[in-house]
N, C-alpha and C. Protein backbone atom coordinates (compact mmCIF):
# COMPACT_ATOMS: atom_id res chain seq x y z
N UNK A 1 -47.18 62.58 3.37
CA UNK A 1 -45.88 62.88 3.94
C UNK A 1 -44.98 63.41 2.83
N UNK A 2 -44.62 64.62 3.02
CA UNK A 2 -43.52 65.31 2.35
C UNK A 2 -42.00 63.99 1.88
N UNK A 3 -41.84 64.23 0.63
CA UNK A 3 -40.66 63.19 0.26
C UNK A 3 -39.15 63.82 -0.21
N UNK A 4 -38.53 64.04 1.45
CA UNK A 4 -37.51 64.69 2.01
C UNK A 4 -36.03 63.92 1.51
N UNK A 5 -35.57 64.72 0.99
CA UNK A 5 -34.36 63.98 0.78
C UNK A 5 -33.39 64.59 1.32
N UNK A 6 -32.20 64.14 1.60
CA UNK A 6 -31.23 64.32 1.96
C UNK A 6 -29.90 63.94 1.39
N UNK A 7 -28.93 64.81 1.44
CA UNK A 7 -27.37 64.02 0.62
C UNK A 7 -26.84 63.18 1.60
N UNK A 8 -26.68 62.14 1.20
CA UNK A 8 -25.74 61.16 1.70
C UNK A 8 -24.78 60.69 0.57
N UNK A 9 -23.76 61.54 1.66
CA UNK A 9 -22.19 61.44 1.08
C UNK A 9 -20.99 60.90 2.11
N UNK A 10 -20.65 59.89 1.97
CA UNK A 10 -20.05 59.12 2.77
C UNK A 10 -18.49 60.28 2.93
N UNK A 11 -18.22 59.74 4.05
CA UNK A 11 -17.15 60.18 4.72
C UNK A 11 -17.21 61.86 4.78
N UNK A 12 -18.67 62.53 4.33
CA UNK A 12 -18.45 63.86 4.27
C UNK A 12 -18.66 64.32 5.89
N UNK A 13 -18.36 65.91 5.93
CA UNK A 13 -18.56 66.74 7.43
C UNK A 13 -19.87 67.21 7.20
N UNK A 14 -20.54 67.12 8.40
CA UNK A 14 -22.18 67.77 8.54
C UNK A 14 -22.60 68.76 9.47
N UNK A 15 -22.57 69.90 9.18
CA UNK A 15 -23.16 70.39 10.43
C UNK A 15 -24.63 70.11 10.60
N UNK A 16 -24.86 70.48 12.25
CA UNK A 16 -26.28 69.85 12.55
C UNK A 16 -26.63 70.78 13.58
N UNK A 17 -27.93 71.34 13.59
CA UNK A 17 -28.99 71.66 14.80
C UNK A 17 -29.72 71.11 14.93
N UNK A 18 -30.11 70.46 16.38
CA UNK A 18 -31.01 69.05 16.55
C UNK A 18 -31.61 70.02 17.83
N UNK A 19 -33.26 69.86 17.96
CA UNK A 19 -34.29 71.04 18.78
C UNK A 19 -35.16 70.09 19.67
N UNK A 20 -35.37 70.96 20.66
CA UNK A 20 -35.64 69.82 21.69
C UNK A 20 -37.68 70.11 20.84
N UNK A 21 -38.42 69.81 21.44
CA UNK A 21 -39.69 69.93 20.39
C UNK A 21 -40.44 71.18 21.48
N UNK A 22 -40.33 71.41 22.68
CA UNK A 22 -40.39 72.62 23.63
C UNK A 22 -39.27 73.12 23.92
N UNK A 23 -39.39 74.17 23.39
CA UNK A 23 -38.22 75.13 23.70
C UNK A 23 -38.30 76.15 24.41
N UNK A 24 -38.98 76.58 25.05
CA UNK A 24 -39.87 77.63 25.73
C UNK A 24 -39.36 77.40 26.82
N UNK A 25 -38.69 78.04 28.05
CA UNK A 25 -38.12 77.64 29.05
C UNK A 25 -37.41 76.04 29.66
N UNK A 26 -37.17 75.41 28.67
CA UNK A 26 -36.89 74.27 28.77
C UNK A 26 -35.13 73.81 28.59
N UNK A 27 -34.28 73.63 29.80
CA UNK A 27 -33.26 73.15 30.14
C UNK A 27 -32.94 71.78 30.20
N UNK A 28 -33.88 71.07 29.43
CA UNK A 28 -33.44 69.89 29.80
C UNK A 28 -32.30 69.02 29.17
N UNK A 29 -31.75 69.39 28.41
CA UNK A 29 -30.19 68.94 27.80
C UNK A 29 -29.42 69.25 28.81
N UNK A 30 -29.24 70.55 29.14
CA UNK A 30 -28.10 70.85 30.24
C UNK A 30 -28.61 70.00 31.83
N UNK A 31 -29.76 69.85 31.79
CA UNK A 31 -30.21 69.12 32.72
C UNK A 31 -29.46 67.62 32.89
N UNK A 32 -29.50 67.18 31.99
CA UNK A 32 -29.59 66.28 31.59
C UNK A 32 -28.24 65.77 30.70
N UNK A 33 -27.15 66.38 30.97
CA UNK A 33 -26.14 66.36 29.44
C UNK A 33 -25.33 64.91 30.32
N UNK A 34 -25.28 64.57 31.10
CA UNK A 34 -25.08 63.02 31.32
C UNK A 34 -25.61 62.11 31.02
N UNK A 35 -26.96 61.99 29.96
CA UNK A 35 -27.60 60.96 30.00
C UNK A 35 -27.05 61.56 28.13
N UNK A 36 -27.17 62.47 28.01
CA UNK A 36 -26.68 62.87 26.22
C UNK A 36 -25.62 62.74 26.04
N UNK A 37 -24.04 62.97 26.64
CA UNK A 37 -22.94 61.96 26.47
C UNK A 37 -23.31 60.40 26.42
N UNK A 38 -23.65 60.09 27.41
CA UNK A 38 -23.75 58.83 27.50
C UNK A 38 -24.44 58.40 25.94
N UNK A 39 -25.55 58.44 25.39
CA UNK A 39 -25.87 58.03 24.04
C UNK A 39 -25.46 58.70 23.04
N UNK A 40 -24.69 59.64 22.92
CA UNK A 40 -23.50 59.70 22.00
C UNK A 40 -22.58 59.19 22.46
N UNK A 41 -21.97 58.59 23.17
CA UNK A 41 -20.85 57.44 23.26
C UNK A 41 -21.31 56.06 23.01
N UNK A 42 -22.58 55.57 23.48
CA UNK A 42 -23.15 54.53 23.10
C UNK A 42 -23.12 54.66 21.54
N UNK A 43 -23.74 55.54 20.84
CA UNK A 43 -23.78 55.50 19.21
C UNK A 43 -22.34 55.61 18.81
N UNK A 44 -21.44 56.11 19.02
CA UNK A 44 -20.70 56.26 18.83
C UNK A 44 -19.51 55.01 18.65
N UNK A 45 -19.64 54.40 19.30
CA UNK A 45 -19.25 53.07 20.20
C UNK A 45 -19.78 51.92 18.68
N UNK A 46 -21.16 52.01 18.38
CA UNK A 46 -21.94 51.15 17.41
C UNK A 46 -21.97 51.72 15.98
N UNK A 47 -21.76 53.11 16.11
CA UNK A 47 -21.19 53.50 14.53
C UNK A 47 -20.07 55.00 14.91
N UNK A 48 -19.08 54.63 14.73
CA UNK A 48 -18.05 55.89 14.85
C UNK A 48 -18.16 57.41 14.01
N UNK A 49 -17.91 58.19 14.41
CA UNK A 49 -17.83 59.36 13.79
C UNK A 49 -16.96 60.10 14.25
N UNK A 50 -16.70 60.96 13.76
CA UNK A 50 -15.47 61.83 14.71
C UNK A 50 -16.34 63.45 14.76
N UNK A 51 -16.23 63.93 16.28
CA UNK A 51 -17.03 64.94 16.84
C UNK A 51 -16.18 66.33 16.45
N UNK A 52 -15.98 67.13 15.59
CA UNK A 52 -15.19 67.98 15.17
C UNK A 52 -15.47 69.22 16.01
N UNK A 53 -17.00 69.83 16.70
CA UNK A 53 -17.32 70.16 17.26
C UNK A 53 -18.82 69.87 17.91
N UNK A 54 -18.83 70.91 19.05
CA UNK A 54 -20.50 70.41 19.74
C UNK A 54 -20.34 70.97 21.18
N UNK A 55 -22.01 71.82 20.86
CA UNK A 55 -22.39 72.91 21.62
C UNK A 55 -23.53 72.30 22.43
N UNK A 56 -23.58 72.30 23.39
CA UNK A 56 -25.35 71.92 24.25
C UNK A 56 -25.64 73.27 24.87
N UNK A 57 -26.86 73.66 24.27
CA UNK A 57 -27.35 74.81 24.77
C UNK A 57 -28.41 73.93 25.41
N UNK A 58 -29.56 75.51 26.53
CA UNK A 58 -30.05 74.04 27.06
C UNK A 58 -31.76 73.62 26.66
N UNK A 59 -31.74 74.05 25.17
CA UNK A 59 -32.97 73.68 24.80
C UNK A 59 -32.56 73.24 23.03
N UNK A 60 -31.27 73.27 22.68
CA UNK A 60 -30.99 72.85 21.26
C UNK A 60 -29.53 72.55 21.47
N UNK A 61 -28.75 71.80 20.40
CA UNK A 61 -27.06 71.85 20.28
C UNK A 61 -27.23 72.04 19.00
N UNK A 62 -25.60 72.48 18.64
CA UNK A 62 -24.68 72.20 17.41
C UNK A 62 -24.00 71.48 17.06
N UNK A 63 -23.75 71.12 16.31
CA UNK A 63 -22.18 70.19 16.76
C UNK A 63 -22.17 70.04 14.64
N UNK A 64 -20.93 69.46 14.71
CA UNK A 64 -20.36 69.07 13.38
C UNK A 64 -19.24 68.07 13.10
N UNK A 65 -19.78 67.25 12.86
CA UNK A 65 -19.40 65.37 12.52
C UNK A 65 -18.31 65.62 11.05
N UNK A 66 -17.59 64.44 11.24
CA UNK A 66 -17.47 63.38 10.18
C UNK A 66 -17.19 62.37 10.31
N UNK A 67 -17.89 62.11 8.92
CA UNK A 67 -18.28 60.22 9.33
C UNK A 67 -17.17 59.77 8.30
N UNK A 68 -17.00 58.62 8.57
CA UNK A 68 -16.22 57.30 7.85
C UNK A 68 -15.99 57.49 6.64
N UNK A 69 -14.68 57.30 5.66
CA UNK A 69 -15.19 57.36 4.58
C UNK A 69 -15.99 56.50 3.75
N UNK A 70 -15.92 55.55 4.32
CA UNK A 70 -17.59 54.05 3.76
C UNK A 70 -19.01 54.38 4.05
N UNK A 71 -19.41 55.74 4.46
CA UNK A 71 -20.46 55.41 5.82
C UNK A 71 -21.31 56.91 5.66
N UNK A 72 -22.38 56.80 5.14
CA UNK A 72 -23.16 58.21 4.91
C UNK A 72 -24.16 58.70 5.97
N UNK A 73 -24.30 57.40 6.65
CA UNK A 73 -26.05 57.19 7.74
C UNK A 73 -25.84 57.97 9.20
N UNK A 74 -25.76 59.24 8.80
CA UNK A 74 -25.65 60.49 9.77
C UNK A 74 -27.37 60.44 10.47
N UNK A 75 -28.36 59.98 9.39
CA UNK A 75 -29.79 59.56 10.06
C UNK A 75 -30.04 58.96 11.16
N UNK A 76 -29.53 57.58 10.95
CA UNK A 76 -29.42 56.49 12.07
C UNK A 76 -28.52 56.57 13.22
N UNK A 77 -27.49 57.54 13.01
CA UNK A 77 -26.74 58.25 14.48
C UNK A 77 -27.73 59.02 15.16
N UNK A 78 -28.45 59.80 14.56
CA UNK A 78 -28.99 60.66 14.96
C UNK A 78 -30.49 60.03 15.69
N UNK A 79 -30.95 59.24 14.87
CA UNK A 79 -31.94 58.46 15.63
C UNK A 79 -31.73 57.68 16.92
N UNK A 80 -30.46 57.19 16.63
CA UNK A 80 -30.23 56.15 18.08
C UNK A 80 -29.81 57.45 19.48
N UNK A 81 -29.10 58.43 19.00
CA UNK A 81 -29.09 59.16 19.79
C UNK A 81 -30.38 59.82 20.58
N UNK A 82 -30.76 59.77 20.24
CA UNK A 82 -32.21 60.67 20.19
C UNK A 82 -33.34 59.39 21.33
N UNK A 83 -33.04 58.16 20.53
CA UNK A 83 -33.90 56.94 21.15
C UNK A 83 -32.89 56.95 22.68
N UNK A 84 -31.69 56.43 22.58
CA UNK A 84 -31.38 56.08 23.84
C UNK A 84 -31.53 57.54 25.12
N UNK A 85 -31.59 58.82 24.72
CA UNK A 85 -31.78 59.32 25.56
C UNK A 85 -33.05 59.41 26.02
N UNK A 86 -34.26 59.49 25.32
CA UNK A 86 -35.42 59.50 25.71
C UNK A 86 -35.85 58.05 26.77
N UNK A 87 -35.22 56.90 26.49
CA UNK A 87 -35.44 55.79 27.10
C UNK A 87 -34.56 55.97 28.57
N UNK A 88 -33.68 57.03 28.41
CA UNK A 88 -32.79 57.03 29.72
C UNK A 88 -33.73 58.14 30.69
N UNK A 89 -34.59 58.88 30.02
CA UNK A 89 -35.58 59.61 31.06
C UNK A 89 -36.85 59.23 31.20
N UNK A 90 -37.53 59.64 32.11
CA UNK A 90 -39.08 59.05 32.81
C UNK A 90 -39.58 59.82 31.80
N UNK A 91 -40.47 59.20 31.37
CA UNK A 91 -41.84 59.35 30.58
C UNK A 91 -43.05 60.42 31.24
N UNK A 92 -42.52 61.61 31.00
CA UNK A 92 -43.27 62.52 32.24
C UNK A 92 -43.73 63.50 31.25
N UNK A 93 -42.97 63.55 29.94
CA UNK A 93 -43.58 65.19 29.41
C UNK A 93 -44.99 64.98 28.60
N UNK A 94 -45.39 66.30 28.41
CA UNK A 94 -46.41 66.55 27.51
C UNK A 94 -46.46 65.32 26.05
N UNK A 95 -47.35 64.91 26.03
CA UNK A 95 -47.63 64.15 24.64
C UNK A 95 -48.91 64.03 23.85
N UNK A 96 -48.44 64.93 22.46
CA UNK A 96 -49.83 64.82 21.69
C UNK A 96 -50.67 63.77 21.56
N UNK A 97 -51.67 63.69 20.93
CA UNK A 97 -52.72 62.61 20.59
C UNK A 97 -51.69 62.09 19.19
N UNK A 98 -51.38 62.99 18.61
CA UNK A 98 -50.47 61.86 17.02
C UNK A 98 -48.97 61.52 17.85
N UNK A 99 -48.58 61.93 18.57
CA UNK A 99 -47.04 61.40 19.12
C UNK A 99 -47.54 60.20 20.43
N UNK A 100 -48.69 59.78 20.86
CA UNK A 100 -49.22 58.93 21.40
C UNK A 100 -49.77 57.74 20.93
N UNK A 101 -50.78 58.34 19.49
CA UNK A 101 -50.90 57.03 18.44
C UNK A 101 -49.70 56.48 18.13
N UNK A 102 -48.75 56.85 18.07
CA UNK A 102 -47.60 56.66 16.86
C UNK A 102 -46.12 56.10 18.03
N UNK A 103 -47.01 56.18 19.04
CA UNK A 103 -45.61 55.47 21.00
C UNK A 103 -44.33 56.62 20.81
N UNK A 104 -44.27 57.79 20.04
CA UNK A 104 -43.50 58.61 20.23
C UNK A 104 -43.49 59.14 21.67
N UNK A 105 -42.27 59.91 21.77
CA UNK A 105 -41.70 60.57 22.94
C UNK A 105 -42.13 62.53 22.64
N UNK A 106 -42.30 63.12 23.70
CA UNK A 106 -42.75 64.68 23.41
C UNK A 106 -41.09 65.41 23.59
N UNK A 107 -40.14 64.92 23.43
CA UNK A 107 -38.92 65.34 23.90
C UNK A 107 -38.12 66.02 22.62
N UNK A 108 -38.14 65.19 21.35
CA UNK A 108 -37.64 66.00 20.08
C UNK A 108 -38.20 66.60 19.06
N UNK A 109 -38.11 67.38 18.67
CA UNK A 109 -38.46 67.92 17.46
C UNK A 109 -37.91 66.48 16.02
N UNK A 110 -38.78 66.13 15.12
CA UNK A 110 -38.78 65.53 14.83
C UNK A 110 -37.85 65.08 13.70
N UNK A 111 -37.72 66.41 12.91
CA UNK A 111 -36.66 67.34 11.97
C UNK A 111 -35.65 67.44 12.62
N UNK A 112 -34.35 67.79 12.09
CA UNK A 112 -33.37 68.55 12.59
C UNK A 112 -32.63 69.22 11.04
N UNK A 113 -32.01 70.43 11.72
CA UNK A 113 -31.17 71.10 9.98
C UNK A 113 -29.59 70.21 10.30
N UNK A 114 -29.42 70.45 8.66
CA UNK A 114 -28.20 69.08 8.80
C UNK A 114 -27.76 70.35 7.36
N UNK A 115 -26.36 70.33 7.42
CA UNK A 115 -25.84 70.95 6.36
C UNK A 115 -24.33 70.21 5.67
N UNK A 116 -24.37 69.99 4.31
CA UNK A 116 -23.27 69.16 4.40
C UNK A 116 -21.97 70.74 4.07
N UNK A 117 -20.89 70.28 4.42
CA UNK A 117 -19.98 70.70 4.66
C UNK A 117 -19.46 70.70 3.34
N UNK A 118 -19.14 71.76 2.53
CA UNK A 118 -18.58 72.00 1.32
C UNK A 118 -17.21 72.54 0.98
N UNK A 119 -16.43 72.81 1.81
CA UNK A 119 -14.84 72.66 1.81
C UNK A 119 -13.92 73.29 3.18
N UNK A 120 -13.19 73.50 2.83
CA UNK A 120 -12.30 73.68 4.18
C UNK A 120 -12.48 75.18 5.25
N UNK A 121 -12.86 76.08 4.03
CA UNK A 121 -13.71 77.40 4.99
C UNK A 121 -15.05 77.25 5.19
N UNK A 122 -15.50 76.71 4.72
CA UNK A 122 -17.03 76.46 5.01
C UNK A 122 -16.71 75.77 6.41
N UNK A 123 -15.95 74.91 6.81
CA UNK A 123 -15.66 73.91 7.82
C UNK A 123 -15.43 74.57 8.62
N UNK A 124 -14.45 75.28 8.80
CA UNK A 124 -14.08 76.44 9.75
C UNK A 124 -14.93 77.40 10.58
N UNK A 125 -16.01 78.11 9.10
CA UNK A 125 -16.99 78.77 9.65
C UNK A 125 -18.05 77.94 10.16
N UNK A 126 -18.52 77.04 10.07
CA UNK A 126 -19.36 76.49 11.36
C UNK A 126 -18.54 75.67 12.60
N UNK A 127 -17.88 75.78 12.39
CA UNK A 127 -16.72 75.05 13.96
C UNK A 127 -16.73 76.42 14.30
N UNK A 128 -16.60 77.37 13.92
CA UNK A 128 -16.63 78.83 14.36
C UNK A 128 -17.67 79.20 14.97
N UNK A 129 -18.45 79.04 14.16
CA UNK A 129 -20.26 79.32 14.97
C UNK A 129 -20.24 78.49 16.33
N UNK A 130 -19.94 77.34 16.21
CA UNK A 130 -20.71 76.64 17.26
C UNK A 130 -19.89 77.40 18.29
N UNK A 131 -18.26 77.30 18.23
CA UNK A 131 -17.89 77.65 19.53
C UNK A 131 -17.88 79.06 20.05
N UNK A 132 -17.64 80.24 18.70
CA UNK A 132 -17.63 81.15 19.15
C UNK A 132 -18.81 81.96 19.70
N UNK A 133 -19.96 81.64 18.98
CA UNK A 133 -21.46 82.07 18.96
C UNK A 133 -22.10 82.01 20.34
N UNK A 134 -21.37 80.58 20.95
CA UNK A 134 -21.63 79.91 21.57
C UNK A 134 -21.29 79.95 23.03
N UNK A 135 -19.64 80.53 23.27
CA UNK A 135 -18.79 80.33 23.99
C UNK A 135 -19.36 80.46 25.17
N UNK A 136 -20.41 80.77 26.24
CA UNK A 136 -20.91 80.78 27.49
C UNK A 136 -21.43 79.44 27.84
N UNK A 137 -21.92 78.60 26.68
CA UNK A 137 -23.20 78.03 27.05
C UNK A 137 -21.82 76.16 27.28
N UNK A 138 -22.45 75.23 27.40
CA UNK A 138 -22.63 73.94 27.94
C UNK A 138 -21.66 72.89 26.69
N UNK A 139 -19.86 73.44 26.59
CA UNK A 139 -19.14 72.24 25.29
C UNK A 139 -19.92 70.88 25.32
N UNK A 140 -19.92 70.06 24.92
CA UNK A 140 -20.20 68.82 25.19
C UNK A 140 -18.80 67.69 25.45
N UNK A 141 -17.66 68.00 24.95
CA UNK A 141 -16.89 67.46 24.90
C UNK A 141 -16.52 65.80 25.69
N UNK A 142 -16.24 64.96 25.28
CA UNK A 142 -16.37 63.54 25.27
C UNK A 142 -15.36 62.95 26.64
């Protein structure tokens, strides 16, 4: 296993693309964006962040956080998010032989790109992306 690191910098802004693991005609976020509020408010609820922006397209989102200034574990948001929605849908999709050994779900891509946010135009231009890039598809808004 590749030994992935990541910055964890407390109270910093992150942008994020999080991929569903089929993307190929697959709507199921927008399908589904009531059961994906719902566990981003649940996580949210158990570790706070503030949602600066966030896009649901209907096979990937955007969005761009900041967290606490005590509080770097943008991982473990992202995991619980990820867990409570898969547990909120039926167990119906495609699943490999290693995402079957391992009681995984066929629903996420396992990765996601995470970018930390390096000052106040940098901030801008991805709050920019998400919404402007974006503007047809599915806000998420809370």
């Amino acid at each position: 296993m590749p030994n992935y690191r990541r910055a964890l910098v407390p109270g910093a802004s992150w942008f994020f693309t999080v991929n569903l693991l089929e993307r190929r005609s697959n709507d199921l976020l927008v399908r589904h964006i009531d059961v994906l509020r719902a566990s981003v408010r649940r996580v949210h609820r158990l570790h706070p962040f503030t949602i600066d922006a966030w896009m649901v397209l209907p096979e990937h989102m955007h969005c761009v956080w900041t967290l606490p200034p005590d509080d770097a574990d943008y991982p473990l948001r992202w995991r619980l998010i990820k867990t409570f929605f898969c547990r909120a849908l039926p167990p119906d999709e495609y699943r490999s032989a290693v995402r079957l050994h391992r009681g995984e779900r066929g629903i996420w891509q396992r990765r996601y790109w995470e970018h930390l946010i390096r000052n106040e135009n940098d901030f801008r231009r991805h709050v920019d992306y998400v919404y402007v890039n974006h503007s047809s598809m599915v806000w998420f808004g809370a």
